[in-house]
PDB file of N, CA and C in Angstrom:
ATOM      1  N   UNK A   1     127.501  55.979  86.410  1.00  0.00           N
ATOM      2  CA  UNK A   1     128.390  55.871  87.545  1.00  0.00           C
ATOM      3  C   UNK A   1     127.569  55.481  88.774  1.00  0.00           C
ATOM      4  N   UNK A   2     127.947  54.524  89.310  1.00  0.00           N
ATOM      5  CA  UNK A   2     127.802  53.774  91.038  1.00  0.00           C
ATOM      6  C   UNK A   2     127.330  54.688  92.001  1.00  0.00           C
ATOM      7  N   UNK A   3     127.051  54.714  93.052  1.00  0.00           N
ATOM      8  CA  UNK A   3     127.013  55.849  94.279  1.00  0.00           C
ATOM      9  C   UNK A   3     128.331  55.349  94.668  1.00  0.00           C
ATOM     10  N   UNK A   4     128.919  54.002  94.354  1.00  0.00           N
ATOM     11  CA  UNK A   4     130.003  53.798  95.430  1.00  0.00           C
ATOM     12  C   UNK A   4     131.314  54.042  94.689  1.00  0.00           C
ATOM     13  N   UNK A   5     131.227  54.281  93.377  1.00  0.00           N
ATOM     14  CA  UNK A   5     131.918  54.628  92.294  1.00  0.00           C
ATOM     15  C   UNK A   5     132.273  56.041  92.890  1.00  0.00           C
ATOM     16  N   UNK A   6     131.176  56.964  92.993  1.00  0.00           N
ATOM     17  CA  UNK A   6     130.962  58.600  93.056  1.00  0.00           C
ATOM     18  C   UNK A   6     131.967  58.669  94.279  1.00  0.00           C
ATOM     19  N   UNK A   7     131.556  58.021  95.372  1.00  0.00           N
ATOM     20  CA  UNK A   7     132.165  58.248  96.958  1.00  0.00           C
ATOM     21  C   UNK A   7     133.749  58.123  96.917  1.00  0.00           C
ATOM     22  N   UNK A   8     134.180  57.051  96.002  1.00  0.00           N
ATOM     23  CA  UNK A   8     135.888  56.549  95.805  1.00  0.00           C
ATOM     24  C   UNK A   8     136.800  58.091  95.317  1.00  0.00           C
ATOM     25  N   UNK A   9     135.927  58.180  93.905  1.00  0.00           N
ATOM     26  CA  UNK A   9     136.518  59.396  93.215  1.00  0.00           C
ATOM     27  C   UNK A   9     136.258  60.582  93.714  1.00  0.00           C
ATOM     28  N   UNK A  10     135.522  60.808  94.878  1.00  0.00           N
ATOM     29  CA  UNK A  10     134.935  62.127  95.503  1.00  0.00           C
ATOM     30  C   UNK A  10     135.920  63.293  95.760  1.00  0.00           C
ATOM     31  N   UNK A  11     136.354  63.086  97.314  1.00  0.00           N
ATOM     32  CA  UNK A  11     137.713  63.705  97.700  1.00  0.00           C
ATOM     33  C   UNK A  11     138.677  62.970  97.638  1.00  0.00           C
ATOM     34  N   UNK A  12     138.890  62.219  98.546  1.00  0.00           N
ATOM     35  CA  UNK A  12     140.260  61.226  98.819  1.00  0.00           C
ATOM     36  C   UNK A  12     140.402  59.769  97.962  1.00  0.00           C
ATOM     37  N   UNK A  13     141.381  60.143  97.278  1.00  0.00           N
ATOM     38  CA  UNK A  13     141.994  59.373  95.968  1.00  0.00           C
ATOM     39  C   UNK A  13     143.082  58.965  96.441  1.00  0.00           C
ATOM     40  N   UNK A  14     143.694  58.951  97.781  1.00  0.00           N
ATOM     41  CA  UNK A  14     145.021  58.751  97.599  1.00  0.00           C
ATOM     42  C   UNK A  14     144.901  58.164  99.759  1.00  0.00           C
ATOM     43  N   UNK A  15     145.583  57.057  99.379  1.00  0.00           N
ATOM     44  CA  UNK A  15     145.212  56.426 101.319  1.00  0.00           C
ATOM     45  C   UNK A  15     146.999  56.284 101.187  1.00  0.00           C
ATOM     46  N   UNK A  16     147.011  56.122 102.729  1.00  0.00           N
ATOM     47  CA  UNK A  16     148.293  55.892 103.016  1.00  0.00           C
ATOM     48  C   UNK A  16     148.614  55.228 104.664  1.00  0.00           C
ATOM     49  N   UNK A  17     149.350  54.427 104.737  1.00  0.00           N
ATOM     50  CA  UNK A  17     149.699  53.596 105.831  1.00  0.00           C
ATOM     51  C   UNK A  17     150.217  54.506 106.985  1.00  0.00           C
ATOM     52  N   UNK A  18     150.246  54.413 107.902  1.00  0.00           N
ATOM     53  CA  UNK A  18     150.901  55.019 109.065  1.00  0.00           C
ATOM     54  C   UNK A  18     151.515  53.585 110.380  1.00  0.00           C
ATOM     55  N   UNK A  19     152.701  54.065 110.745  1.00  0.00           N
ATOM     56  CA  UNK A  19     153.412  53.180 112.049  1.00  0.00           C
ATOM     57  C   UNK A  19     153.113  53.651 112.746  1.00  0.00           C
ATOM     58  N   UNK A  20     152.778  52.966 113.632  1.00  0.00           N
ATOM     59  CA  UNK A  20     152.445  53.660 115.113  1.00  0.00           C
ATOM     60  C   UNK A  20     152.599  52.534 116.237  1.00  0.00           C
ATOM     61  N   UNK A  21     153.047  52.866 117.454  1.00  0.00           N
ATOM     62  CA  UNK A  21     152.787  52.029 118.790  1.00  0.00           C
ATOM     63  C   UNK A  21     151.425  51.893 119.036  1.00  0.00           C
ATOM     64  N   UNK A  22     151.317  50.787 120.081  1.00  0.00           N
ATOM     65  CA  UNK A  22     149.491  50.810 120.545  1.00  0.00           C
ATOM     66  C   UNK A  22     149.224  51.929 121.250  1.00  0.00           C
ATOM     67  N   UNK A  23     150.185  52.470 121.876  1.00  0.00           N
ATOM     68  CA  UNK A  23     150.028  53.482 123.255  1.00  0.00           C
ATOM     69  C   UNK A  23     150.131  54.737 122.092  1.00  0.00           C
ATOM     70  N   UNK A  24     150.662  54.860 121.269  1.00  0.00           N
ATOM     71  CA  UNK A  24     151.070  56.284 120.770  1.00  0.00           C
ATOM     72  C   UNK A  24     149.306  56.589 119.733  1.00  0.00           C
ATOM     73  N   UNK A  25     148.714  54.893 119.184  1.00  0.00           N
ATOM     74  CA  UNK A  25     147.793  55.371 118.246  1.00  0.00           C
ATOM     75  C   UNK A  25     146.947  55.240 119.315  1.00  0.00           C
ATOM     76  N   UNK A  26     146.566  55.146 120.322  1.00  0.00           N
ATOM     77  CA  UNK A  26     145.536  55.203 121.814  1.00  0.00           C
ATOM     78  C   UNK A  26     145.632  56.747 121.701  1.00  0.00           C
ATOM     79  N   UNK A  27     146.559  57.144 121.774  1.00  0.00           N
ATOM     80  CA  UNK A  27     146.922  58.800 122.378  1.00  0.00           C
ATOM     81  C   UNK A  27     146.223  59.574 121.006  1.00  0.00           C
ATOM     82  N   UNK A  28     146.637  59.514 120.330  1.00  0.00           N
ATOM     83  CA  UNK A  28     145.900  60.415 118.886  1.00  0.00           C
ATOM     84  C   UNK A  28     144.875  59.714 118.735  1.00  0.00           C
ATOM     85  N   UNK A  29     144.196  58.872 118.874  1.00  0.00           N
ATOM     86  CA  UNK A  29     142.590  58.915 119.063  1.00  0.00           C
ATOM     87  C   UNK A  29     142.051  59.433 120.128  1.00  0.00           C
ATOM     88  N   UNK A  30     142.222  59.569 120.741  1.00  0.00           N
ATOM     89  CA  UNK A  30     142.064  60.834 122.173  1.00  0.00           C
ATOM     90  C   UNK A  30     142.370  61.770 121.739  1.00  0.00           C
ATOM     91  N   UNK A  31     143.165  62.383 121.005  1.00  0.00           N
ATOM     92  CA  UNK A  31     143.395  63.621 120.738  1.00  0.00           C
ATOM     93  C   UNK A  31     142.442  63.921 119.707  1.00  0.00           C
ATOM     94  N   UNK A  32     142.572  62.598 118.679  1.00  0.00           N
ATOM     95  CA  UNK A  32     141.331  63.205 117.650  1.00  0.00           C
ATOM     96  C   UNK A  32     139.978  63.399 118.239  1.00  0.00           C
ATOM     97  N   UNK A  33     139.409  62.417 119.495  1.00  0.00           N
ATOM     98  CA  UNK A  33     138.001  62.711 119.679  1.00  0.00           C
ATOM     99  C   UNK A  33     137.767  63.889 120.113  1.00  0.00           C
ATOM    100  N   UNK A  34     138.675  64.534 120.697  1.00  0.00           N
ATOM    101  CA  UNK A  34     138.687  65.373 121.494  1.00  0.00           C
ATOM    102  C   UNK A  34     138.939  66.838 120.702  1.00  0.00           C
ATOM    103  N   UNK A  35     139.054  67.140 119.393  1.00  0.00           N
ATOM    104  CA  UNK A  35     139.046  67.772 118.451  1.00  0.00           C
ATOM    105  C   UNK A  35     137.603  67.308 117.786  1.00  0.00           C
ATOM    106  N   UNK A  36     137.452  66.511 117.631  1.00  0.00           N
ATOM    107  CA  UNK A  36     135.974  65.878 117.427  1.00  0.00           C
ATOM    108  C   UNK A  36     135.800  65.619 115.549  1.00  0.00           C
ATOM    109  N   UNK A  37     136.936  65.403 115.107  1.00  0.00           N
ATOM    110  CA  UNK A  37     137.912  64.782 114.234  1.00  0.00           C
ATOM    111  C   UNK A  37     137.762  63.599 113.965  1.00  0.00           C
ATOM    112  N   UNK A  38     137.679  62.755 112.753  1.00  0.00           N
ATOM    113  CA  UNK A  38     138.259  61.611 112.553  1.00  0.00           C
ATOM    114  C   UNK A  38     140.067  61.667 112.731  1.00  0.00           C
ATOM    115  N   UNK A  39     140.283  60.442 112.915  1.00  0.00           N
ATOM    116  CA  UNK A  39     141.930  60.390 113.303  1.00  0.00           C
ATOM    117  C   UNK A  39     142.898  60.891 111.887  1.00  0.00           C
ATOM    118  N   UNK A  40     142.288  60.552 110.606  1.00  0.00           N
ATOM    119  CA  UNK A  40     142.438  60.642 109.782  1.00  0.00           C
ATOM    120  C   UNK A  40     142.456  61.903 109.069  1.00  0.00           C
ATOM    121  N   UNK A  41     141.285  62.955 109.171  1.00  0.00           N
ATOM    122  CA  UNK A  41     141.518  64.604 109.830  1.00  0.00           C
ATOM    123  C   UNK A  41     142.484  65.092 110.304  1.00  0.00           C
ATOM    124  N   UNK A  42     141.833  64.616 111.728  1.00  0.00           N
ATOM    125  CA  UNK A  42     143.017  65.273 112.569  1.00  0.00           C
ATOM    126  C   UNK A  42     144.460  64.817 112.364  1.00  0.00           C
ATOM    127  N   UNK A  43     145.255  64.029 111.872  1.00  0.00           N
ATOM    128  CA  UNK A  43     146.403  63.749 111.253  1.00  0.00           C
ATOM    129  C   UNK A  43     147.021  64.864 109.788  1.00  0.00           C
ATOM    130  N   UNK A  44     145.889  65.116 109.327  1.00  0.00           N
ATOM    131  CA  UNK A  44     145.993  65.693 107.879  1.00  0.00           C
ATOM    132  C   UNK A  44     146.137  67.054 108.662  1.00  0.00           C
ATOM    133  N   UNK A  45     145.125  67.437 109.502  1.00  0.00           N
ATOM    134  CA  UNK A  45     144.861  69.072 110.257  1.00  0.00           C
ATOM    135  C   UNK A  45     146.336  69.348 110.569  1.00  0.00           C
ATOM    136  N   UNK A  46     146.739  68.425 111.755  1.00  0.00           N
ATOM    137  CA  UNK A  46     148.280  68.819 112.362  1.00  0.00           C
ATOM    138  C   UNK A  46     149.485  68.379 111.536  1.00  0.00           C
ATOM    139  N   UNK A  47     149.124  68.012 110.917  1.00  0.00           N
ATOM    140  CA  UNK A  47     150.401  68.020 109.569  1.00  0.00           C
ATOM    141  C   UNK A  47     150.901  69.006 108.440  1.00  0.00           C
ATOM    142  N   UNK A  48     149.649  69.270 108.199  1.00  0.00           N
ATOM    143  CA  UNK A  48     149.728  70.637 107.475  1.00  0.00           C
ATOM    144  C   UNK A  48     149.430  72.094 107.827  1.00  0.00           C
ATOM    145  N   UNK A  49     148.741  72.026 109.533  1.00  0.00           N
ATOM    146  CA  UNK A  49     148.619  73.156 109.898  1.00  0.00           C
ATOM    147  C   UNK A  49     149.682  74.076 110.728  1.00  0.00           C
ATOM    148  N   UNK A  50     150.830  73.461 110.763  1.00  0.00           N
ATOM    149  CA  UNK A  50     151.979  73.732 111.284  1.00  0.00           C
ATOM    150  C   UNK A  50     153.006  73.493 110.814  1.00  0.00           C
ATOM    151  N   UNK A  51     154.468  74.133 111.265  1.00  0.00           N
ATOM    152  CA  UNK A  51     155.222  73.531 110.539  1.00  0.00           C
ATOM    153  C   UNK A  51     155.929  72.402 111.320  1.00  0.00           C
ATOM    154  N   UNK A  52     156.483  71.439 110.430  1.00  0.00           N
ATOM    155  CA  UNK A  52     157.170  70.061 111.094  1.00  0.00           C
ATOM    156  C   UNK A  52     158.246  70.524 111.843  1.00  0.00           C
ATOM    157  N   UNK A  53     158.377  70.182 112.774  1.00  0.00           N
ATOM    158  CA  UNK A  53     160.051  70.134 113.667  1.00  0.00           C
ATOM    159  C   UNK A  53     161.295  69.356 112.615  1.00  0.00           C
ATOM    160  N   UNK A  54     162.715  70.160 112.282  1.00  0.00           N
ATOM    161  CA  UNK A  54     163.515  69.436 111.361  1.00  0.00           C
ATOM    162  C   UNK A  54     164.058  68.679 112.288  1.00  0.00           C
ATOM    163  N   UNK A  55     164.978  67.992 111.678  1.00  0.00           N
ATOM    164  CA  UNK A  55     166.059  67.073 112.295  1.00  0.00           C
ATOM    165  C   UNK A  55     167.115  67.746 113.484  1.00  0.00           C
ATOM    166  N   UNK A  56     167.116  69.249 112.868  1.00  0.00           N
ATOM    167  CA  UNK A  56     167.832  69.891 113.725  1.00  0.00           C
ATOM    168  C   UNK A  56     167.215  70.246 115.176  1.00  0.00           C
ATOM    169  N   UNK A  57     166.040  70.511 114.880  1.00  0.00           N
ATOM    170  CA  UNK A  57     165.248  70.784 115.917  1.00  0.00           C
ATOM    171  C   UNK A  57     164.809  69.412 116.898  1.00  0.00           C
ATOM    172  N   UNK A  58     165.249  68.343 116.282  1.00  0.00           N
ATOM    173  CA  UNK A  58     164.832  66.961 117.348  1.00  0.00           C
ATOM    174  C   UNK A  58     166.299  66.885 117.978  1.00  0.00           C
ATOM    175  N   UNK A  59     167.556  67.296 116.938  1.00  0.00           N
ATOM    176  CA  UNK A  59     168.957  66.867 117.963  1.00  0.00           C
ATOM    177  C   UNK A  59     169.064  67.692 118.846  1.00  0.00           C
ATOM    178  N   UNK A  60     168.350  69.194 119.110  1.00  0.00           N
ATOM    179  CA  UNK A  60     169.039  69.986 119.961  1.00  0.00           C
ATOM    180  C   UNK A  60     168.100  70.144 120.944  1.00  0.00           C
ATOM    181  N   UNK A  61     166.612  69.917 120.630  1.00  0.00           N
ATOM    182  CA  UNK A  61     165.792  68.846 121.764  1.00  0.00           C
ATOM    183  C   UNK A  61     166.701  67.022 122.550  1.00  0.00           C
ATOM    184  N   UNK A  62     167.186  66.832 121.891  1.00  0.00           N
ATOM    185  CA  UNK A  62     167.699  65.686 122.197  1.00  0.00           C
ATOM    186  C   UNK A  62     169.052  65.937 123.216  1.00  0.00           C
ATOM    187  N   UNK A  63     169.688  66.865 122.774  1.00  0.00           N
ATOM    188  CA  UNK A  63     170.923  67.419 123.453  1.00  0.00           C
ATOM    189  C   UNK A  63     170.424  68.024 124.711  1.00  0.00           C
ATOM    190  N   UNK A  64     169.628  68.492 124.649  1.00  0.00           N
ATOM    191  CA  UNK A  64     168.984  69.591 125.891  1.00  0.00           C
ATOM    192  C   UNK A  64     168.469  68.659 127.369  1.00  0.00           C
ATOM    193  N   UNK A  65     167.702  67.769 126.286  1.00  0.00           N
ATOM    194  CA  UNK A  65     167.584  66.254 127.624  1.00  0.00           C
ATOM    195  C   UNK A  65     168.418  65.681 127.985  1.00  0.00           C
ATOM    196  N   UNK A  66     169.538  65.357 127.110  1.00  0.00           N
ATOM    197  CA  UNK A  66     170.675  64.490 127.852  1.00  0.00           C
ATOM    198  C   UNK A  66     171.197  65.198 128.890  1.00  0.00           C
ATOM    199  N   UNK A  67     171.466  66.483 128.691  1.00  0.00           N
ATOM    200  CA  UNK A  67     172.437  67.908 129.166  1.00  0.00           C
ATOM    201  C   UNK A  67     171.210  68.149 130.646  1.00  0.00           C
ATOM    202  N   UNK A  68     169.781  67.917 130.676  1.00  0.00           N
ATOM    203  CA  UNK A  68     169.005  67.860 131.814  1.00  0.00           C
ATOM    204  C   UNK A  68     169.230  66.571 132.737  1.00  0.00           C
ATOM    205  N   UNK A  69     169.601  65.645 131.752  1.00  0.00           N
ATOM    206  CA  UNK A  69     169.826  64.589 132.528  1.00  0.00           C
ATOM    207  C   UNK A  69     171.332  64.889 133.305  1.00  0.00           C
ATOM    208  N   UNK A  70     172.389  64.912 132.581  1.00  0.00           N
ATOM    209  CA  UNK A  70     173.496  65.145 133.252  1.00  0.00           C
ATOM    210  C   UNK A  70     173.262  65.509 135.017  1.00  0.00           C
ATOM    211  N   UNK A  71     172.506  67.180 134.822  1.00  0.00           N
ATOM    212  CA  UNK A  71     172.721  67.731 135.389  1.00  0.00           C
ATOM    213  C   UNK A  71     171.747  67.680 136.900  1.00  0.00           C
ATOM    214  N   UNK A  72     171.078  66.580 136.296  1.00  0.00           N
ATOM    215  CA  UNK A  72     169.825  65.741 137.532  1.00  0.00           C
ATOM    216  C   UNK A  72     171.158  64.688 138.406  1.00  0.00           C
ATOM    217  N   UNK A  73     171.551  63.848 137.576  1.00  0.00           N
ATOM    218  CA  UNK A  73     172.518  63.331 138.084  1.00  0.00           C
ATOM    219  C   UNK A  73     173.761  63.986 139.161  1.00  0.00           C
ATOM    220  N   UNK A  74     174.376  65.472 138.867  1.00  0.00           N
ATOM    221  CA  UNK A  74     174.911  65.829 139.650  1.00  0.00           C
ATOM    222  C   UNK A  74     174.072  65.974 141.031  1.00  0.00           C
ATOM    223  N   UNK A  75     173.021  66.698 140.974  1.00  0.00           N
ATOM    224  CA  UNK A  75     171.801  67.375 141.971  1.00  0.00           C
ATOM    225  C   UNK A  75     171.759  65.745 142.942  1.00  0.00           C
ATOM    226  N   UNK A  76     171.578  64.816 142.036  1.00  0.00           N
ATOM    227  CA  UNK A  76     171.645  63.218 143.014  1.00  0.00           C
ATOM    228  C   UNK A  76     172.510  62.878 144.304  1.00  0.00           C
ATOM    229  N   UNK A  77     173.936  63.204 143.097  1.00  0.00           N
ATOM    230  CA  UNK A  77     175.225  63.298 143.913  1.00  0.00           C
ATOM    231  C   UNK A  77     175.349  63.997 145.000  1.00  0.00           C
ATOM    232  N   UNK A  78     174.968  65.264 144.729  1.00  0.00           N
ATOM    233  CA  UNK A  78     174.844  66.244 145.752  1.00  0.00           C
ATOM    234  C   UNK A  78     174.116  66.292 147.198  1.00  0.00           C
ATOM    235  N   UNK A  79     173.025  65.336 147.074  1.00  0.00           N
ATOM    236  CA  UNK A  79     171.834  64.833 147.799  1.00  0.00           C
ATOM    237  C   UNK A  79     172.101  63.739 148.404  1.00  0.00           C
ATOM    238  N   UNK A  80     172.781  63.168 147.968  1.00  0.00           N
ATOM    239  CA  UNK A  80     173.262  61.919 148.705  1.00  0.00           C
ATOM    240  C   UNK A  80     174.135  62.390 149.748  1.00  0.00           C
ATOM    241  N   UNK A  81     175.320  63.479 149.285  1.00  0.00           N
ATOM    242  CA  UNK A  81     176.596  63.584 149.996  1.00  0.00           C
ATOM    243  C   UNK A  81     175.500  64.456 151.200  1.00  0.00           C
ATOM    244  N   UNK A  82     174.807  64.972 150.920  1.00  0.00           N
ATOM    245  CA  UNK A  82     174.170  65.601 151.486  1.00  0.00           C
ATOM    246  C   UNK A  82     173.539  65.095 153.058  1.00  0.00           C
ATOM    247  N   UNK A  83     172.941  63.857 152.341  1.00  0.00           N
ATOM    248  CA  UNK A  83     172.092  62.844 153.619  1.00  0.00           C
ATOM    249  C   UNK A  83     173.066  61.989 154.139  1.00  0.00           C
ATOM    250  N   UNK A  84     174.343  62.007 153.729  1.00  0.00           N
ATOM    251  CA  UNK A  84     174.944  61.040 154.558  1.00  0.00           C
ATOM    252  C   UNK A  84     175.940  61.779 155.198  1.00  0.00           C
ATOM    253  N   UNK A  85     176.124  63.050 155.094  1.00  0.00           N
ATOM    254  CA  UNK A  85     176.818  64.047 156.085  1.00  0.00           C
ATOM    255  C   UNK A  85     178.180  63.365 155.969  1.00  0.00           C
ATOM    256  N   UNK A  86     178.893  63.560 154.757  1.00  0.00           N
ATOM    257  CA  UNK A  86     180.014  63.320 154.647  1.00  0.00           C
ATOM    258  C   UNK A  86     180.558  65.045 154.369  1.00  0.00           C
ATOM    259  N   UNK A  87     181.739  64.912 154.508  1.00  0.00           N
ATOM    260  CA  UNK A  87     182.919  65.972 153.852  1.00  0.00           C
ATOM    261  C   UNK A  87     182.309  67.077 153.656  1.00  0.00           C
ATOM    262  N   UNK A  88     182.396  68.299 153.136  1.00  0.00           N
ATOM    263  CA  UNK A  88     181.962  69.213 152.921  1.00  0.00           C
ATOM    264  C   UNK A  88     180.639  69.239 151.648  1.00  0.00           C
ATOM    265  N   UNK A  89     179.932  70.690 151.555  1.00  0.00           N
ATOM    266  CA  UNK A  89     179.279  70.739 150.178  1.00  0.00           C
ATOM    267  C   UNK A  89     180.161  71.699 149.880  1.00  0.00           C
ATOM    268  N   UNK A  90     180.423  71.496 148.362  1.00  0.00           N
ATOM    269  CA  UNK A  90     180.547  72.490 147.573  1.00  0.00           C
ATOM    270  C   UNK A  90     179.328  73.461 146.585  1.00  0.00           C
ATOM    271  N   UNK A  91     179.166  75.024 147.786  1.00  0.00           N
ATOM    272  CA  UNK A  91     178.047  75.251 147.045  1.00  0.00           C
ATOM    273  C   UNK A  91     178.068  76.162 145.824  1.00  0.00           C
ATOM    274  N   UNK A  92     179.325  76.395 145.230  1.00  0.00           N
ATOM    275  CA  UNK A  92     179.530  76.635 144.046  1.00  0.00           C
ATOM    276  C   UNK A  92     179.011  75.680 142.875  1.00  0.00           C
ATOM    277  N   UNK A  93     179.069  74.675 143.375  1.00  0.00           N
ATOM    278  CA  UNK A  93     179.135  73.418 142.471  1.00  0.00           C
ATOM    279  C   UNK A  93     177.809  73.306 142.682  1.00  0.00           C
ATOM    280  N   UNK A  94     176.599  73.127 143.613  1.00  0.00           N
ATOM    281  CA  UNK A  94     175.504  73.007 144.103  1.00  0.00           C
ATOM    282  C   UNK A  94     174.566  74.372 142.960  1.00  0.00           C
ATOM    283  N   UNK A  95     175.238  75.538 143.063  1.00  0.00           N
ATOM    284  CA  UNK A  95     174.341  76.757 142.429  1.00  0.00           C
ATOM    285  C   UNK A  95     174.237  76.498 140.693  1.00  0.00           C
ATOM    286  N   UNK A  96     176.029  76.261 140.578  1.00  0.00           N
ATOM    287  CA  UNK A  96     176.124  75.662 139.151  1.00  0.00           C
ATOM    288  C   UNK A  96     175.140  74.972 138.536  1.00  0.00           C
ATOM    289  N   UNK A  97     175.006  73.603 139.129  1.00  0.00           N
ATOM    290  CA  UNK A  97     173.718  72.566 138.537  1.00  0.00           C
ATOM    291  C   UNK A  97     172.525  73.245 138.926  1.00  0.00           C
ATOM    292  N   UNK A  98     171.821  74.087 139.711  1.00  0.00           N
ATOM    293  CA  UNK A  98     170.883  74.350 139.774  1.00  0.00           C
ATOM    294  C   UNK A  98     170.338  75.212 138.351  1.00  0.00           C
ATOM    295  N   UNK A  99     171.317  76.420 138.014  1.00  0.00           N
ATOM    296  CA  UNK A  99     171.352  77.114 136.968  1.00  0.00           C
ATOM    297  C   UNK A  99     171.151  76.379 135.885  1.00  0.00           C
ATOM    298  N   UNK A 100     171.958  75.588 135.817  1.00  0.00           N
ATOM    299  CA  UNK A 100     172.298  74.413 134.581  1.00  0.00           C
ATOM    300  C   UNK A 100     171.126  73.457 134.601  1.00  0.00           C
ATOM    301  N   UNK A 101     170.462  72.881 135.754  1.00  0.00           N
ATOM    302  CA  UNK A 101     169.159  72.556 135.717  1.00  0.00           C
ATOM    303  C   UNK A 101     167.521  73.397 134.823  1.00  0.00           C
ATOM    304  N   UNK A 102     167.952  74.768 135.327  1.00  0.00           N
ATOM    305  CA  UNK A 102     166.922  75.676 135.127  1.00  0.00           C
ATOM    306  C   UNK A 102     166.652  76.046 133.688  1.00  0.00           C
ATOM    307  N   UNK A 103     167.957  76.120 133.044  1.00  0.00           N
ATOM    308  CA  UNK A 103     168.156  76.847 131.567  1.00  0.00           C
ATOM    309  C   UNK A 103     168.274  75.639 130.774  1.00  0.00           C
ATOM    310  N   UNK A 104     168.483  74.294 131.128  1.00  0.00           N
ATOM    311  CA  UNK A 104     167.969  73.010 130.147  1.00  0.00           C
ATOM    312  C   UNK A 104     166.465  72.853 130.451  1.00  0.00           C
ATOM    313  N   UNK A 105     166.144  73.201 131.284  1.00  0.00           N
ATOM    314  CA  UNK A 105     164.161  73.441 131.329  1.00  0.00           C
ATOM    315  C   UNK A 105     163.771  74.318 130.669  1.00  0.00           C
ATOM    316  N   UNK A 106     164.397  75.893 130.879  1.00  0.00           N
ATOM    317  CA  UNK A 106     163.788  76.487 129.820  1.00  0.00           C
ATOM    318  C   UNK A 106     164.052  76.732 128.255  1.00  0.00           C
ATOM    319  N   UNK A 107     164.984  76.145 127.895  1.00  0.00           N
ATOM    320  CA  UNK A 107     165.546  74.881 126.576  1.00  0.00           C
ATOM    321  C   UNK A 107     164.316  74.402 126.010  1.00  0.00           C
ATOM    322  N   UNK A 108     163.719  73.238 127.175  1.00  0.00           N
ATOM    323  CA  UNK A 108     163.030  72.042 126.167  1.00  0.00           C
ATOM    324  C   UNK A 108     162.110  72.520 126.203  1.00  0.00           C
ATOM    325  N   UNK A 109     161.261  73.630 127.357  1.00  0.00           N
ATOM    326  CA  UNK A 109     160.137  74.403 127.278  1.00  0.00           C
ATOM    327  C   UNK A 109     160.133  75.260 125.838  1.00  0.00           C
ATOM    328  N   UNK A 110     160.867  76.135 125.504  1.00  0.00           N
ATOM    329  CA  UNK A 110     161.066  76.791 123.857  1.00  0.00           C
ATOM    330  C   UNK A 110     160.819  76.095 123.021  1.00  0.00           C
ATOM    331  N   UNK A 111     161.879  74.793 123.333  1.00  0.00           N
ATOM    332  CA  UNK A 111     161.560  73.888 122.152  1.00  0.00           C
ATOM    333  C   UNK A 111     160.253  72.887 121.865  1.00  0.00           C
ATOM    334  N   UNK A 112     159.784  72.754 122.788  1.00  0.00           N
ATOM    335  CA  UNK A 112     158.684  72.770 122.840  1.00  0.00           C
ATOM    336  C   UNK A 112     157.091  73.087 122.363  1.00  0.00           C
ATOM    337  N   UNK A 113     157.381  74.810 122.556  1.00  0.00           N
ATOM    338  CA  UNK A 113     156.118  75.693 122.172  1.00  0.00           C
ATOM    339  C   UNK A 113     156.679  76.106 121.011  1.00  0.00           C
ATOM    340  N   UNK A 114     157.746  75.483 120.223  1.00  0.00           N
ATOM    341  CA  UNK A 114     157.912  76.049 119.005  1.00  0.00           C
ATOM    342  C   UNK A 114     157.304  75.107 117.706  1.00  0.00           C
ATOM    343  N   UNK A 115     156.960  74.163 118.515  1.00  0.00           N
ATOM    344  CA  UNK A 115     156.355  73.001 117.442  1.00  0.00           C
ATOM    345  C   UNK A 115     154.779  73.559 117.193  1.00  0.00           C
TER     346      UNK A 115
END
């Protein structure tokens, strides 16, 4: 047997392709150097050293941003009527989105540190 024979059959018998953006595989090589990792490691490390986020867990991350967005959009509204000194505020409506601001932050924050 080869030395280069020995090296093939050693550990890794099995390669596999990965998709990636330029910006997203920039970012995990930074992350791998910085673990001090091949990318290829560190891919295998955080794949199997945790568990994956399901599908469920990306829609209700996904819901939580739209539902932050919504509620940025009111806060806009509010800010505008605000600077242009029209009609009244409603600060029922003002406390509402703030709340509703706060608890879709601490939403995507959970969801978040749960990955």
């Amino acid at each position: 047997m080869t030395k280069g024979r020995r090296i093939k059959e050693k550990k890794y018998p099995k390669a596999f392709t990965l998709r990636a953006t330029h910006n997203e595989h920039d970012r995990l090589l930074l992350r791998a150097r910085e673990a001090k990792l091949s990318l290829s490691r560190f891919l295998i490390e955080c794949g199997l050293g945790k568990e994956a986020p399901t599908w469920e867990d990306r829609q209700q991350r996904e819901r939580a941003i739209i539902q932050l967005i919504r509620a940025g959009n009111n806060l806009n509204q509010i800010a505008k009527q605000l600077n242009s000194q029209r009609g009244t505020i409603d600060y029922s409506n003002l406390e509402q989105t703030l709340k509703t601001i706060k608890a879709m932050l601490q939403l995507i924050e959970r969801l978040c540190h749960q990955r």
